[in-house]
Structure formats: C-alpha cells, structure tokens
Protein backbone atom coordinates (compact mmCIF):
# COMPACT_ATOMS: atom_id res chain seq x y z
CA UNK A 1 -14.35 -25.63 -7.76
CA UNK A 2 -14.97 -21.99 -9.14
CA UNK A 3 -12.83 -19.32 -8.63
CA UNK A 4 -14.63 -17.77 -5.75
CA UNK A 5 -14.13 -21.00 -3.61
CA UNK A 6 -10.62 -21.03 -4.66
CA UNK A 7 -10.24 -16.95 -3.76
CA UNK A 8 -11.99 -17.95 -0.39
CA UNK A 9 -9.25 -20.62 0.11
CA UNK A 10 -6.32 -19.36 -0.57
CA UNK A 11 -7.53 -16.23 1.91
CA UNK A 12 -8.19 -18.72 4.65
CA UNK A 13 -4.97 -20.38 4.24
CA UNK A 14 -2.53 -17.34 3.69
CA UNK A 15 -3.94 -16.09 6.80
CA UNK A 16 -3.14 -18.97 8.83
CA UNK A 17 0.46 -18.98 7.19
CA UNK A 18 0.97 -15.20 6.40
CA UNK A 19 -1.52 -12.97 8.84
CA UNK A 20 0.40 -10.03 7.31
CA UNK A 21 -0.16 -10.58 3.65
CA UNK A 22 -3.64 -8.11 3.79
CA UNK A 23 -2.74 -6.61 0.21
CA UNK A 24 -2.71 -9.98 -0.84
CA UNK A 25 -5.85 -10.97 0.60
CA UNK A 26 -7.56 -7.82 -0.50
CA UNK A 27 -7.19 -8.55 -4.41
CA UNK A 28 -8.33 -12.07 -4.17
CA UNK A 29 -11.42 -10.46 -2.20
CA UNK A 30 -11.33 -8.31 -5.61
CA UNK A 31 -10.99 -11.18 -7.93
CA UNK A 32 -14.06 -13.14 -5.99
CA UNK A 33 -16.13 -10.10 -6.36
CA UNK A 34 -14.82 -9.62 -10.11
CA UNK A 35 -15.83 -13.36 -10.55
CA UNK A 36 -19.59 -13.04 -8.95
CA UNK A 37 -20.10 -9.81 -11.22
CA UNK A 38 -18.68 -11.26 -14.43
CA UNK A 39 -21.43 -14.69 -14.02
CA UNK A 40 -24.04 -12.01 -13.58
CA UNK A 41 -23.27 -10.33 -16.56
CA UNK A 42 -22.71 -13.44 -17.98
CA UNK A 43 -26.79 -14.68 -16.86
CA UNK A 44 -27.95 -11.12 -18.06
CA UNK A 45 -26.34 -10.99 -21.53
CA UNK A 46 -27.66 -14.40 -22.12
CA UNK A 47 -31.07 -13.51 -21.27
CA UNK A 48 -30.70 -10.47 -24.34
CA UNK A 49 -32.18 -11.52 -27.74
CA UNK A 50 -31.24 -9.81 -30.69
C-alpha cells in the first residue's frame, strides 16, 4: 500500500471517528500530494542521462 492510499485512509477513518480533526486531515492531504509530486520527480530524474 503506498503512502497515498494510506493518507486517503487514515482521512476516511479520522473523519468517521474525529469530524473535527480538519488540521489533521489537511496535512495528510499535503503529505499525499507531497508523495504524488516526489514519484514524478522521481520518473523525471530517471528519465535524465548524464
């Protein structure tokens, strides 16, 4: 499971247990996003040759 799924989990589950918890749910929405940009860096710096 990557970190995104796990991000989208825990959201889905702290609101059914915490609906109050939005700064919370805002930085794993961060961290998902941070995840997703650091792959694409990852797929772009790969694609460099030197």
């Amino acid at each position: 499971m990557g970190a995104t799924s796990v991000a989208m989990l825990a959201t889905s589950r702290l609101k059914a247990v915490h609906p109050s918890v939005e700064n919370l749910q805002a930085t794993l929405r961060a961290c998902a996003d941070l995840d997703q940009q650091a792959a694409r860096l990852q797929q772009l710096a790969g694609s460099f040759r030197i």
